[in-house]
Every structure is written in structure tokens, then in C-alpha cells.
C-alpha atoms as a PDB file:
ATOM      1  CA  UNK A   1     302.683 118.289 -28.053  1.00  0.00           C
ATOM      2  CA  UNK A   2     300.731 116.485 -25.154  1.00  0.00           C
ATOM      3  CA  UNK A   3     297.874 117.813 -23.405  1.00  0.00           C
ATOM      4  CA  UNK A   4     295.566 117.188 -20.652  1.00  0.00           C
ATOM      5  CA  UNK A   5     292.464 118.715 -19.546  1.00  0.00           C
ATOM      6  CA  UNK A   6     289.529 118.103 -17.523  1.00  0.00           C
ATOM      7  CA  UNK A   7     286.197 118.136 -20.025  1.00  0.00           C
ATOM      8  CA  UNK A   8     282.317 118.363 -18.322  1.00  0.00           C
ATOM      9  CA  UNK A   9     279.056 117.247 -20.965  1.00  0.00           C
ATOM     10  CA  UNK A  10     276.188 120.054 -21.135  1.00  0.00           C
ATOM     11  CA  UNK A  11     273.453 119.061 -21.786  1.00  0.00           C
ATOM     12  CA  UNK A  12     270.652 121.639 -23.221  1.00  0.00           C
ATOM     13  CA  UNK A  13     267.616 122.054 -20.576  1.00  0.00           C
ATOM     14  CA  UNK A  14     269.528 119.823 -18.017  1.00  0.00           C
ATOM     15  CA  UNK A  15     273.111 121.665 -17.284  1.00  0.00           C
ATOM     16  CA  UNK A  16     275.921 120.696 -16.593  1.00  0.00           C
ATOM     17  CA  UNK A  17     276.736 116.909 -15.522  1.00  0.00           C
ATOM     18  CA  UNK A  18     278.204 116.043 -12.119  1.00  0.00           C
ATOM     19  CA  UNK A  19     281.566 114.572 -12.982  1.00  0.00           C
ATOM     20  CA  UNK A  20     284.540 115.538 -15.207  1.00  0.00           C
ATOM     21  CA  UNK A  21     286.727 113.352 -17.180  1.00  0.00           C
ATOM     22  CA  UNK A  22     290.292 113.860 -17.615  1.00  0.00           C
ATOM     23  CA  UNK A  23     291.156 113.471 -21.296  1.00  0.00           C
ATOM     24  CA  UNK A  24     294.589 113.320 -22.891  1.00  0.00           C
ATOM     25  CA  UNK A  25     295.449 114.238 -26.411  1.00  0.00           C
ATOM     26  CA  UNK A  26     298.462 114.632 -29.198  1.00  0.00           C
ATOM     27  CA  UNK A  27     299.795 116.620 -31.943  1.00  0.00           C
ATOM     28  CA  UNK A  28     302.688 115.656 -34.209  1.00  0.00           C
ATOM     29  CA  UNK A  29     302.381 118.731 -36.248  1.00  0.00           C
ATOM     30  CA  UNK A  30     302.975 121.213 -33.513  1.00  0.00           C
ATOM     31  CA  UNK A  31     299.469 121.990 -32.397  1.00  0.00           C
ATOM     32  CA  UNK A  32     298.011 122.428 -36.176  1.00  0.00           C
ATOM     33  CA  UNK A  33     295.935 119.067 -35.533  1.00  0.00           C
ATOM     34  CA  UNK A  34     294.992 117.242 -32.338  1.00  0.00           C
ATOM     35  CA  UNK A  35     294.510 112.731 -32.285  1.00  0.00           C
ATOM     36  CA  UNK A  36     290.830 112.572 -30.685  1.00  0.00           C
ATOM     37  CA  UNK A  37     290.645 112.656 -27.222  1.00  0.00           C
ATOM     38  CA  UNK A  38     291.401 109.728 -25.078  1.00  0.00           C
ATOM     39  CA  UNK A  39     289.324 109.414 -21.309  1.00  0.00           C
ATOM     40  CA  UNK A  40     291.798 109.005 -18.769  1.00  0.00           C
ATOM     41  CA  UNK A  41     291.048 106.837 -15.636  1.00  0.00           C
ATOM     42  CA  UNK A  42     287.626 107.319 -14.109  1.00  0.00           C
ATOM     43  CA  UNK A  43     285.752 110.249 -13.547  1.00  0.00           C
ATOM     44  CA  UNK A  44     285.453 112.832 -10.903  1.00  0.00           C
ATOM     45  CA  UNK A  45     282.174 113.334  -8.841  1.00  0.00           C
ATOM     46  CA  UNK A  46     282.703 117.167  -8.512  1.00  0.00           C
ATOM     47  CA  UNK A  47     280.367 116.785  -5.652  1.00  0.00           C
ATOM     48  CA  UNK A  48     283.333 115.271  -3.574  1.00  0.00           C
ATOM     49  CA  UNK A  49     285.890 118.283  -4.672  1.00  0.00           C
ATOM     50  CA  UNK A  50     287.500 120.426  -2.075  1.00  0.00           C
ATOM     51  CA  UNK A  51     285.679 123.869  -2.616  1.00  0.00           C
ATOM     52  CA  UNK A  52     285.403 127.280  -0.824  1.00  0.00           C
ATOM     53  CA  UNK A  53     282.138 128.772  -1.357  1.00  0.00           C
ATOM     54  CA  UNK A  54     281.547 128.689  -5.084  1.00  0.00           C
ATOM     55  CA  UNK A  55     285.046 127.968  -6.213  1.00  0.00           C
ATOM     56  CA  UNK A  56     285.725 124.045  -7.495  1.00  0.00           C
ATOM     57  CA  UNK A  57     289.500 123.019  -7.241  1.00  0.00           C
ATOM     58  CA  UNK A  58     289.105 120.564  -9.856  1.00  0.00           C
ATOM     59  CA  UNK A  59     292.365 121.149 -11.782  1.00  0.00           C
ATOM     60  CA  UNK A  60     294.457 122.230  -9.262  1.00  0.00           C
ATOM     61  CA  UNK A  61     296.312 119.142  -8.998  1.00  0.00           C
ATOM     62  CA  UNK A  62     297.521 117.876 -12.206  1.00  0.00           C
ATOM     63  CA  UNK A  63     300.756 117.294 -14.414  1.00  0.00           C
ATOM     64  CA  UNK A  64     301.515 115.991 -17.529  1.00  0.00           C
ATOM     65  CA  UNK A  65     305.457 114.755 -18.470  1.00  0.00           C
ATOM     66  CA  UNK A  66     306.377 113.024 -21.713  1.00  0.00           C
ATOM     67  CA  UNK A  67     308.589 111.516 -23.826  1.00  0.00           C
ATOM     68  CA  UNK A  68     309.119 110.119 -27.037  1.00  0.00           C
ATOM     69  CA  UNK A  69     307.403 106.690 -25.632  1.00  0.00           C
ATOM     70  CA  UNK A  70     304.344 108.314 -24.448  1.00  0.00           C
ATOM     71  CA  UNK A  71     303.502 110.329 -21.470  1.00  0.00           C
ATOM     72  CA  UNK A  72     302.687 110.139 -17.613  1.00  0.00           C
ATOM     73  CA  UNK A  73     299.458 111.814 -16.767  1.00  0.00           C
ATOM     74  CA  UNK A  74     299.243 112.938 -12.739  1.00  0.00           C
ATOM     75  CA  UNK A  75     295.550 114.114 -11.216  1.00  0.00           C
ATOM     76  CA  UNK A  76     293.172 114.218  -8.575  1.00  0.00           C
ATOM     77  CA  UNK A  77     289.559 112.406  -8.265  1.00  0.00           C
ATOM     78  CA  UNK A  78     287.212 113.316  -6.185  1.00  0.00           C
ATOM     79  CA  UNK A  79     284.661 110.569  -4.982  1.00  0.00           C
ATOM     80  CA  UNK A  80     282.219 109.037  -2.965  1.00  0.00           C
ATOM     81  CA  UNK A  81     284.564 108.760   0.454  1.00  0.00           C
ATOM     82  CA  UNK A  82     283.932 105.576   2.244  1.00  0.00           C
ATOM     83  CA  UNK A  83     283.359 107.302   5.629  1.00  0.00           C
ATOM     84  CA  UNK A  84     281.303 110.313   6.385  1.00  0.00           C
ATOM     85  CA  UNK A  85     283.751 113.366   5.483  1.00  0.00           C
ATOM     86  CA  UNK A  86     282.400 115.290   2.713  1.00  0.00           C
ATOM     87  CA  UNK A  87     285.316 115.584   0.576  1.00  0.00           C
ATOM     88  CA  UNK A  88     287.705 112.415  -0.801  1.00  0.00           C
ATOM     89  CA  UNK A  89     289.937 113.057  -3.505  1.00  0.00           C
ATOM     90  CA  UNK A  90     292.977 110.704  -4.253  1.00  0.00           C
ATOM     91  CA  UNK A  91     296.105 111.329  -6.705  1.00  0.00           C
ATOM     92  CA  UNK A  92     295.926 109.029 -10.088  1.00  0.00           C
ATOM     93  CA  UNK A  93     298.833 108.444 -12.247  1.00  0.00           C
ATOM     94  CA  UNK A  94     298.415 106.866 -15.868  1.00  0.00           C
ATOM     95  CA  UNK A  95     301.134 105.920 -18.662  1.00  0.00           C
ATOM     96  CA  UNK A  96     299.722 106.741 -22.061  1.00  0.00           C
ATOM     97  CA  UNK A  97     301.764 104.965 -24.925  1.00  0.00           C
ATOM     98  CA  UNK A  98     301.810 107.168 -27.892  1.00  0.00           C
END
């Protein structure tokens, strides 16, 4: 079983952080146990997500395929843009050999 997901540190008195991470991880026994999760690619400034009102879409945008080689991770990243529009997400792919 392969699995993706996007994962967002707390921290007590400060909140939430500004980005995500997408992490990837495996089970060989079905889902009883998970291998510890791997970061995938660079993070997301959620400050750069498309939104409407209060509603992030931060997860809209992903897949996950695999095989017995390994799997192909699919996902959008918000950042920065590099002109003055106040959203920028791309589409990331990553192989992950398992």
C-alpha cells in the first residue's frame, strides 16, 4: 500500500506553520505498519494557494500510481510567483523507488 498526504507542523503557542510538505509512505503488510515518512519535493507556501474565502485547495490536485518498482507521486505547489499575481502553483511529479 502507497500513500501520500500533505502534513503541516503545529507548534504550541505559535500555530500552525505556513507551508505543507507532501510526504509519501509504505506498507508491505497491508496497512498493519507504515516505513517512516519520506518529504517529497519542496514545500508549499499555503500563502500562494488558490482559495475562496476561507477554503485552502491544497490537496485538490494530487495522484499517486505504483508499481512493484516504486511509485509516481503527482501534486501541486504553491509559491512565491515571480510576477505580481497572488497565486502560483505548478504541478510536480516525483518517482519514489521502493
Amino acid at each position: 500500500m502507497h500513500v501520500t498526504y500533505l502534513s503541516r507542523e503545529f507548534t504550541p503557542g505559535v500555530g500552525y506553520a505556513s507551508h505543507v510538505t507532501l510526504q509519501y509512505a509504505r506498507s508491505i503488510d497491508d496497512g498493519q505498519t507504515f516505513d517512516a515518512p519520506l518529504d517529497v519535493g519542496p514545500r508549499t507556501n499555503i500563502a500562494y494557494a488558490a482559495h475562496l474565502g476561507s477554503d485552502w485547495f491544497l490537496g485538490d490536485y494530487m495522484g499517486l500510481a505504483a508499481d512493484p518498482a516504486g511509485a509516481w507521486a503527482v501534486w501541486s505547489r504553491a509559491s512565491a510567483p515571480s510576477h505580481p499575481h497572488p497565486y502560483h502553483q505548478t504541478t510536480w511529479a516525483a518517482r519514489i523507488e521502493g
